[in-house]
Protein backbone atom coordinates (compact mmCIF):
# COMPACT_ATOMS: atom_id res chain seq x y z
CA UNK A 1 57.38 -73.44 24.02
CA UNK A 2 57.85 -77.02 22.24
CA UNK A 3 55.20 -77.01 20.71
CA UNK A 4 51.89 -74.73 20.19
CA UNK A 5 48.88 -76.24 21.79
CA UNK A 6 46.60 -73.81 21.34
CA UNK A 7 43.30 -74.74 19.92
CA UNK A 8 42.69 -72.58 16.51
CA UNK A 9 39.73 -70.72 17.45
CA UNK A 10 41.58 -69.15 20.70
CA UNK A 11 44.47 -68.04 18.06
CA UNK A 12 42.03 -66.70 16.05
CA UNK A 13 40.43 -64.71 18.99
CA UNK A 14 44.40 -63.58 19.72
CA UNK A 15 44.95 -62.22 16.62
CA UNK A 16 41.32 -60.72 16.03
CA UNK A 17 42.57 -58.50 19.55
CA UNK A 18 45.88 -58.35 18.39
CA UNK A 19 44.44 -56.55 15.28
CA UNK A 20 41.35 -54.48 16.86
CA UNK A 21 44.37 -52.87 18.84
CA UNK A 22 46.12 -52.14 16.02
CA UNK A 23 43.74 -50.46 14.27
CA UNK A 24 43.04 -48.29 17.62
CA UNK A 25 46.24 -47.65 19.08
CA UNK A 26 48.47 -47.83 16.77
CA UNK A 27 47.81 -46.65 13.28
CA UNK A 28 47.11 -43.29 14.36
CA UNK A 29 50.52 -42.96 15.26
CA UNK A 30 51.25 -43.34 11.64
CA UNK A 31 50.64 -40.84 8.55
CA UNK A 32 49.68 -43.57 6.53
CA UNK A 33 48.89 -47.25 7.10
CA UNK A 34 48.02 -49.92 3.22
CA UNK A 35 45.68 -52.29 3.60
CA UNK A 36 47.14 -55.69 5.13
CA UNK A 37 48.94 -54.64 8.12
CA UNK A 38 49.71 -57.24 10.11
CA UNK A 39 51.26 -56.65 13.61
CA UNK A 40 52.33 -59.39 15.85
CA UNK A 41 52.01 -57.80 19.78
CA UNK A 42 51.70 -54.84 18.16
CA UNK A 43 51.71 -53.19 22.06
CA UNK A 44 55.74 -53.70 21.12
CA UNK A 45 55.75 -51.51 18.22
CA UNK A 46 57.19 -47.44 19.32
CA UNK A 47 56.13 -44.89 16.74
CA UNK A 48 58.34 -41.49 17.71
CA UNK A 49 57.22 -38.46 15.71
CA UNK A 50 55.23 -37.98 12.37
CA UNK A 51 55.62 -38.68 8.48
CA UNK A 52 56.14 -42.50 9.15
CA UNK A 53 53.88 -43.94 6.06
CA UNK A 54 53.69 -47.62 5.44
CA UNK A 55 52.38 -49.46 2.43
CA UNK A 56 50.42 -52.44 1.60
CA UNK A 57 50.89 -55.77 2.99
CA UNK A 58 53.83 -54.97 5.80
CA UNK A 59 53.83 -57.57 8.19
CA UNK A 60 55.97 -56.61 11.69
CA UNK A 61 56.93 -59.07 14.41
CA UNK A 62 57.74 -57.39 18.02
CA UNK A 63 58.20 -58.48 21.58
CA UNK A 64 58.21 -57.40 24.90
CA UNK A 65 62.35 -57.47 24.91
CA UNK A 66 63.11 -56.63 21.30
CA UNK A 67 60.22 -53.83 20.36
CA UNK A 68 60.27 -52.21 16.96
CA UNK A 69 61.08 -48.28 17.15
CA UNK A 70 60.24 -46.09 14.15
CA UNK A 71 61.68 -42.31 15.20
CA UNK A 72 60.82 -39.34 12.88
CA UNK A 73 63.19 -36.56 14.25
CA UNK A 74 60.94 -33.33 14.14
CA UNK A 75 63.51 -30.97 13.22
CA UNK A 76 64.53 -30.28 10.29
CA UNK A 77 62.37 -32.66 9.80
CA UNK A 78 62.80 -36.49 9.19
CA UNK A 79 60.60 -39.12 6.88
CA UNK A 80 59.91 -42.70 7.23
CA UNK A 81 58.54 -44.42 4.05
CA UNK A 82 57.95 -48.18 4.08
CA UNK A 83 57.13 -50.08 0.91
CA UNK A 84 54.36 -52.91 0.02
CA UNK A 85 55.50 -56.26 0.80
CA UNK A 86 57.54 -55.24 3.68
CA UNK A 87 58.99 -57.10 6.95
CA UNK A 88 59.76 -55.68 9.74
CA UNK A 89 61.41 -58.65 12.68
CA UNK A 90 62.17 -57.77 16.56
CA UNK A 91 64.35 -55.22 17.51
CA UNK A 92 64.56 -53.08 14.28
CA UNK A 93 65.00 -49.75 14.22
CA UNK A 94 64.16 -47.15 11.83
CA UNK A 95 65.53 -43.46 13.05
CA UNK A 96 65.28 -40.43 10.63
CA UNK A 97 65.60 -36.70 10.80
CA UNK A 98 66.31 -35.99 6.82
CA UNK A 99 64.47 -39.01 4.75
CA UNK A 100 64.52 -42.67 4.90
CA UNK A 101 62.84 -44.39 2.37
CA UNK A 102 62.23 -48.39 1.31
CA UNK A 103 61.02 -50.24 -1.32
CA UNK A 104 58.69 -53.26 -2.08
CA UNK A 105 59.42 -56.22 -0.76
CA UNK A 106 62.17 -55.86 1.72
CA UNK A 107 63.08 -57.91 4.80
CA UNK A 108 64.79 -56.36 8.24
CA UNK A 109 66.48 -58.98 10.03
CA UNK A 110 66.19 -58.74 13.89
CA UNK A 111 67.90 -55.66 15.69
CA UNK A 112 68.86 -54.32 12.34
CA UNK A 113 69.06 -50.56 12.09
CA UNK A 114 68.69 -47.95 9.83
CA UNK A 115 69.39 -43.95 10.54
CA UNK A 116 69.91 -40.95 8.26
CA UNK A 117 71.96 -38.52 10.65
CA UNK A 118 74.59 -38.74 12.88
CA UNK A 119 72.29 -37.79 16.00
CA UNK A 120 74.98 -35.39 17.32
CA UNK A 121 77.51 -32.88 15.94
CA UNK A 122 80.77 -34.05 15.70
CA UNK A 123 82.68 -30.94 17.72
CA UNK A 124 79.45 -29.64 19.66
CA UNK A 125 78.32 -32.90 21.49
CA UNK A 126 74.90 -30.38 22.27
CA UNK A 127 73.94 -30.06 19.33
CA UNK A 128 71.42 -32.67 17.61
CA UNK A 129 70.89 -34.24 14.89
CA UNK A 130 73.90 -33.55 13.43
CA UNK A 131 75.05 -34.13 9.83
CA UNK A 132 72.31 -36.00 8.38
CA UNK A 133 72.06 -37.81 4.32
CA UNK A 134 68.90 -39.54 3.10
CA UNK A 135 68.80 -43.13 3.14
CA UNK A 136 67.30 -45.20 0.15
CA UNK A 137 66.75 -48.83 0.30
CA UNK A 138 66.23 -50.19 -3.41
CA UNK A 139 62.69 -53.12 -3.98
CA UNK A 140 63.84 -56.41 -2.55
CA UNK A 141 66.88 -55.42 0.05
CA UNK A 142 67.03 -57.70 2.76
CA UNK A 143 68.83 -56.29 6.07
CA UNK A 144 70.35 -59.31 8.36
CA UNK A 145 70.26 -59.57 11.64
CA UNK A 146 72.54 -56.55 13.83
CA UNK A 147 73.49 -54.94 10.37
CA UNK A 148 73.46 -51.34 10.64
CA UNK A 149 72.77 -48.78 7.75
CA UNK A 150 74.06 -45.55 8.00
CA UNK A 151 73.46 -41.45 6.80
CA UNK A 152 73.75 -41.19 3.09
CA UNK A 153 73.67 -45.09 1.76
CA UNK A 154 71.83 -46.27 -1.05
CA UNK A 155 71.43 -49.48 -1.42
CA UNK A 156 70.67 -51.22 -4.79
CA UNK A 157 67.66 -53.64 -5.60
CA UNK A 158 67.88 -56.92 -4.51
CA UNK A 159 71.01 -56.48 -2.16
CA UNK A 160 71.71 -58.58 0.93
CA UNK A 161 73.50 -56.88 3.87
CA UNK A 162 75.06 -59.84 6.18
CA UNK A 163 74.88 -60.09 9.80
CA UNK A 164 76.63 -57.57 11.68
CA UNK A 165 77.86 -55.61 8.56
CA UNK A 166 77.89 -51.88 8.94
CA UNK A 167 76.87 -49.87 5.63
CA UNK A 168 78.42 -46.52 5.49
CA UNK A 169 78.82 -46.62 1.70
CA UNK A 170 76.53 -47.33 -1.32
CA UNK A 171 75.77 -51.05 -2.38
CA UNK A 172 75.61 -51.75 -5.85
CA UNK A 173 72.16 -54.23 -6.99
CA UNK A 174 72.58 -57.89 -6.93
CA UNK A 175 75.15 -58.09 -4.16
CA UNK A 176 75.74 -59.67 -0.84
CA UNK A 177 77.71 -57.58 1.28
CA UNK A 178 79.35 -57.94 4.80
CA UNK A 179 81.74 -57.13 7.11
CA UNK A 180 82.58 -53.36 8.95
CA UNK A 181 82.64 -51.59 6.76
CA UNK A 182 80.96 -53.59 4.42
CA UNK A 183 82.17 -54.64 1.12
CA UNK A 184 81.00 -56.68 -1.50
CA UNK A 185 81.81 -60.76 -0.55
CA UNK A 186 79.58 -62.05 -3.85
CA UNK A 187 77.47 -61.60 -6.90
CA UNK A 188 73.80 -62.86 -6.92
CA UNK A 189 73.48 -65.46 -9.34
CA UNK A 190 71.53 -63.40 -12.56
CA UNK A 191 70.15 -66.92 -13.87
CA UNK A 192 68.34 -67.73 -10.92
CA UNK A 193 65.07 -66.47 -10.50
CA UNK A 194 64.24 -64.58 -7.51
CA UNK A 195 61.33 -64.80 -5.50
CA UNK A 196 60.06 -61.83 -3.94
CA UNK A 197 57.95 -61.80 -0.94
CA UNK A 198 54.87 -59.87 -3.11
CA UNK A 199 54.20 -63.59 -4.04
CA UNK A 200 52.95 -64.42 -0.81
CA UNK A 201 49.79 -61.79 -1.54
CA UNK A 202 49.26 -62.04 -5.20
CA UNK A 203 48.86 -65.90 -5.65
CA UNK A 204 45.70 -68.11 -6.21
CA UNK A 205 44.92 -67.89 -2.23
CA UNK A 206 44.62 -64.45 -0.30
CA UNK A 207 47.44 -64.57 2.73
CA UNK A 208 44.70 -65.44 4.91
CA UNK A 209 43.52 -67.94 3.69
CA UNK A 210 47.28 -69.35 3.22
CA UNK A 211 47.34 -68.82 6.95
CA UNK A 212 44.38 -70.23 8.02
CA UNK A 213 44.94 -73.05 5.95
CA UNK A 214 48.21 -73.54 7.55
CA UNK A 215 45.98 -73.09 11.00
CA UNK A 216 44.09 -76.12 10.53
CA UNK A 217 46.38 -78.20 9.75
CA UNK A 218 48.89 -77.30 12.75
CA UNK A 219 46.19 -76.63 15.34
CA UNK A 220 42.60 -78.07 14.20
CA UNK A 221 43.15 -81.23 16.51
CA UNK A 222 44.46 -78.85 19.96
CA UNK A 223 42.03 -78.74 22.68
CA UNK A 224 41.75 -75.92 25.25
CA UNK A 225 42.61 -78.56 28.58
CA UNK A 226 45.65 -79.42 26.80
CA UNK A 227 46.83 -76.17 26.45
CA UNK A 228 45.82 -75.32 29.43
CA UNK A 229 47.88 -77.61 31.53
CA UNK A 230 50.61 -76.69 28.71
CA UNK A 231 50.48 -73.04 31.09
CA UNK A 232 50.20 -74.52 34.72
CA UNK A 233 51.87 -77.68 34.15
CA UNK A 234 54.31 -78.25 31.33
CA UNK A 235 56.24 -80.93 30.76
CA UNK A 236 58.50 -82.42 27.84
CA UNK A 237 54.91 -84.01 26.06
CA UNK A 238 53.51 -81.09 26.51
């Protein structure tokens, strides 16, 4: 799509069923849900198990091809804990059968993963879930896109996994770290401030009405035939 010609009240009526299906389908499947959800095709989103809890403000973006999987392994029993402020992009997944659990304000780059067990035994291939070590992500980790977090890691506030890293070991705070296995590449810089997503929710303006601000001015001019021969006739204007 080039551009987004949809008029703003037929987004609004999108995300008003976007969110009444939320609410009906899909926070039962959680132990806990904050206030502030906010679930883009939230039909995309796979809850496996029980004692996934989310917090406040989580905003998750799914589709059709990349759907977010959250998998609670139901014996010995695994934990998913999600903290305020928390984003969750295509393709993540989120598998635990001992305890996984984030804090505030972290980011999960597309088809990043995270799992606390090995999901098989290492000399009986019948035998599941294997070894398993809880997982802690520290406030403000940000997981890029393909990295994958493995059994036992800790990793410490404010950290940034690259693309495509895999974590098998801890990370210390206030580093970037990349490669497989991953190792420390830099420092974050301590005299810079950092900005943490908790900002978006806690200014002058509530998130929605940051976001319906930013609705007018995108869509307010959009009319419905224009967006409708956007669908059954598109061409490079449109």
């Amino acid at each position: 799509m080039r551009k987004d010609h949809r008029p703003i009240w037929l987004k609004r009526a999108l995300s008003t069923y976007n969110r009444l299906w939320a609410e009906h389908f899909l926070h039962p499947q959680f132990d806990a849900v904050g206030e502030g959800l906010v679930v883009f095709n939230p039909q995309a989103v796979e809850v496996t198990g029980t004692r996934v809890r989310l917090g406040r403000d989580i905003h998750m973006m799914a589709t059709r091809d990349a759907p977010i999987r959250f998998t609670s392994y139901p014996d010995p029993g695994g934990e998913i804990e999600l903290g305020d402020c928390t984003i969750v992009l295509p393709g993540v997944r989120i598998a635990s059968a001992t305890s996984i659990r984030v804090g505030r304000n972290c980011m999960f780059a597309t088809a990043s993963s995270v799992s606390d067990a090995d999901w098989h035994d290492i000399y009986d291939r019948t035998s599941a879930p294997g070894a398993t070590r809880p997982v802690v992500l520290e406030d403000n980790v940000w997981i890029g896109d393909s990295a994958m977090v493995c059994k036992g890691v800790t990793i410490g506030e404010n950290s940034v996994v690259g693309a495509g890293a895999v974590v098998a070991s801890d990370v210390p705070p206030n580093v970037i770290v990349a490669g497989n296995p991953a190792r420390v590449v830099k420092e974050l810089d301590p005299e810079r401030e950092l900005i943490k997503r908790e900002t978006l929710f806690d200014g002058d303006l509530s998130y929605a009405e940051y976001i319906e601000g930013f609705d007018r001015f995108v869509l307010s001019s959009n009319r419905f035939s224009v967006w409708l021969r956007s669908k059954l006739a598109p061409t490079r204007e449109l």
